[in-house]
Protein backbone atom coordinates (compact mmCIF):
# COMPACT_ATOMS: atom_id res chain seq x y z
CA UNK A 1 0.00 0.00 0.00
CA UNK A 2 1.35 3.62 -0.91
CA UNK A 3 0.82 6.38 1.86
CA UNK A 4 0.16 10.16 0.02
CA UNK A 5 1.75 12.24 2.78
CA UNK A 6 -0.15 15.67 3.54
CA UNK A 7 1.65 18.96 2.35
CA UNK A 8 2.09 19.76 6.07
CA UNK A 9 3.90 16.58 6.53
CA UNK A 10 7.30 15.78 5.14
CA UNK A 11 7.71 12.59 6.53
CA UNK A 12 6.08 9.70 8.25
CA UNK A 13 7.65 6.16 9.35
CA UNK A 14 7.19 3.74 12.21
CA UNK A 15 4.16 2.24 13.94
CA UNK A 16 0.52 4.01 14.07
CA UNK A 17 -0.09 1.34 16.25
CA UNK A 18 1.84 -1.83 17.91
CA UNK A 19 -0.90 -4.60 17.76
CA UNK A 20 -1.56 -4.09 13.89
CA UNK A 21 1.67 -6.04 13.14
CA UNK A 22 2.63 -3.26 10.24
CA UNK A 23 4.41 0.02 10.23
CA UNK A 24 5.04 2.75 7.20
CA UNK A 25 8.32 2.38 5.51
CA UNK A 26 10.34 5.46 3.68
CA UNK A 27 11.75 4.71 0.44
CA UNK A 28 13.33 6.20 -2.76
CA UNK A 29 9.75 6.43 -4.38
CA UNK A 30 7.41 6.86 -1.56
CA UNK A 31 5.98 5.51 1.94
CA UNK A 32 4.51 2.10 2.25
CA UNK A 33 3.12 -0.18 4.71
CA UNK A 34 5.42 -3.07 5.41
CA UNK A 35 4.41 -6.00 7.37
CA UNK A 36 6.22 -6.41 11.33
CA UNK A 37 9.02 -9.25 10.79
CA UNK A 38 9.02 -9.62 14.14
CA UNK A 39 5.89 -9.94 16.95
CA UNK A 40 2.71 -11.10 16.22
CA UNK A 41 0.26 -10.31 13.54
CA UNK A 42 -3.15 -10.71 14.12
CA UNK A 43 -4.87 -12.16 11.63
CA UNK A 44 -7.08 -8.75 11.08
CA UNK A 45 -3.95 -6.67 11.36
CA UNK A 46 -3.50 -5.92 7.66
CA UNK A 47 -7.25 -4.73 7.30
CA UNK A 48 -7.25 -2.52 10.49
CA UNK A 49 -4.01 -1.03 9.19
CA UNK A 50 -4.91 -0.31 6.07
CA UNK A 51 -8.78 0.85 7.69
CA UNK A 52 -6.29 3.39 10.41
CA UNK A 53 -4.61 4.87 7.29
CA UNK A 54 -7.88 5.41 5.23
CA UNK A 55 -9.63 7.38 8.60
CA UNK A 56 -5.73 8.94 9.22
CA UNK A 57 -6.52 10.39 5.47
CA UNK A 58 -10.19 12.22 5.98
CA UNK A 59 -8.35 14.43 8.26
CA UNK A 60 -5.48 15.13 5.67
CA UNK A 61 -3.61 16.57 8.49
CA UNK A 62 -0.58 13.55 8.04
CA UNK A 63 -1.68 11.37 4.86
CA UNK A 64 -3.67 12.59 2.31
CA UNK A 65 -4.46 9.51 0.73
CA UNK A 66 -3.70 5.88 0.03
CA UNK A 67 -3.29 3.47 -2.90
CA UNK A 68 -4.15 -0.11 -2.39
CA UNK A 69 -4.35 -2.62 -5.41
CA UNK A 70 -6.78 -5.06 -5.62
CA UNK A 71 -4.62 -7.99 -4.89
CA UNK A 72 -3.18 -6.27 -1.56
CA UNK A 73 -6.80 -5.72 -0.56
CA UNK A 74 -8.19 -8.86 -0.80
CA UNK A 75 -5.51 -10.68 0.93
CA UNK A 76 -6.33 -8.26 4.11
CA UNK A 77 -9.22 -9.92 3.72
CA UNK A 78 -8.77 -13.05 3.52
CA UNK A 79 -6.09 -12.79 6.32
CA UNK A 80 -9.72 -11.32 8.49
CA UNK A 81 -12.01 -13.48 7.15
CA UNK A 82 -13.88 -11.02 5.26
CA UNK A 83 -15.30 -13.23 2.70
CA UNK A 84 -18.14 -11.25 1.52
CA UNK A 85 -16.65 -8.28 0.85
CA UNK A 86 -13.83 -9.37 -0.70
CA UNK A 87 -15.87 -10.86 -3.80
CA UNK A 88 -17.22 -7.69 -4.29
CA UNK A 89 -13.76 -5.67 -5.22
CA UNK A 90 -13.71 -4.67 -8.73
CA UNK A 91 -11.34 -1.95 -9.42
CA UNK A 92 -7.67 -2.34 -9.65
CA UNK A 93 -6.69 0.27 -7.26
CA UNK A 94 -8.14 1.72 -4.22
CA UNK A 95 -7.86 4.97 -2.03
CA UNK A 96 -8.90 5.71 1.20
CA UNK A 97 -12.80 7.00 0.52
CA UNK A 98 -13.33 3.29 -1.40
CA UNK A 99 -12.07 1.71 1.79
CA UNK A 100 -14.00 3.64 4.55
CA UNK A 101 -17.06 2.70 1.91
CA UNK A 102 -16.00 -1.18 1.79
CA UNK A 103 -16.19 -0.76 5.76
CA UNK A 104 -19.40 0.98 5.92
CA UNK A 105 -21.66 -0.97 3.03
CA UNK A 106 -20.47 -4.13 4.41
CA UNK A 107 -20.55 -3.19 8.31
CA UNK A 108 -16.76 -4.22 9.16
């Protein structure tokens, strides 16, 4: 997943939150989630990461936006057992206003 920093922010890396099992990575092209190698990952850690960066993004005060392709997405949810939903992804990439809809048309 690609993290669109706000204008007011120049750079964000680390953990938004330690039981999600991911933190946002700095490289030459951009900021990206990157799964924990070590700890625990719960199996819903992807999702909820990926769901903390989309509400993070309606504020715009750190990340304006994300970009998550199809193929990211639905193994989030099949890591959380989000079977329903996932058959219903269609486009090949996703920000953060298709994923806070995802979560609210299909109550997650």
């Amino acid at each position: 997943m690609k993290i669109i920093l706000s204008q007011q922010c120049e750079s964000l890396t680390g953990m938004l939150n330690s039981s999600l099992g991911y933190h946002i990575e700095h490289r030459k092209n951009g900021f990206f989630s990157k799964r924990n190698q070590r700890g625990i990952v719960p199996p819903d850690g992807h999702w909820r990461f990926i769901v903390t960066c989309a509400e993070l993004a309606q504020n715009k005060l750190h990340i304006a936006d994300i970009r998550v392709s199809r193929e990211e997405l639905k193994q989030a949810m099949y890591e959380a057992r989000i079977f329903i939903a996932m058959q219903h992804l269609r486009k090949d990439l996703y920000d953060a206003r298709d994923i806070l809809n995802l979560k609210i048309t299909f109550s997650l």
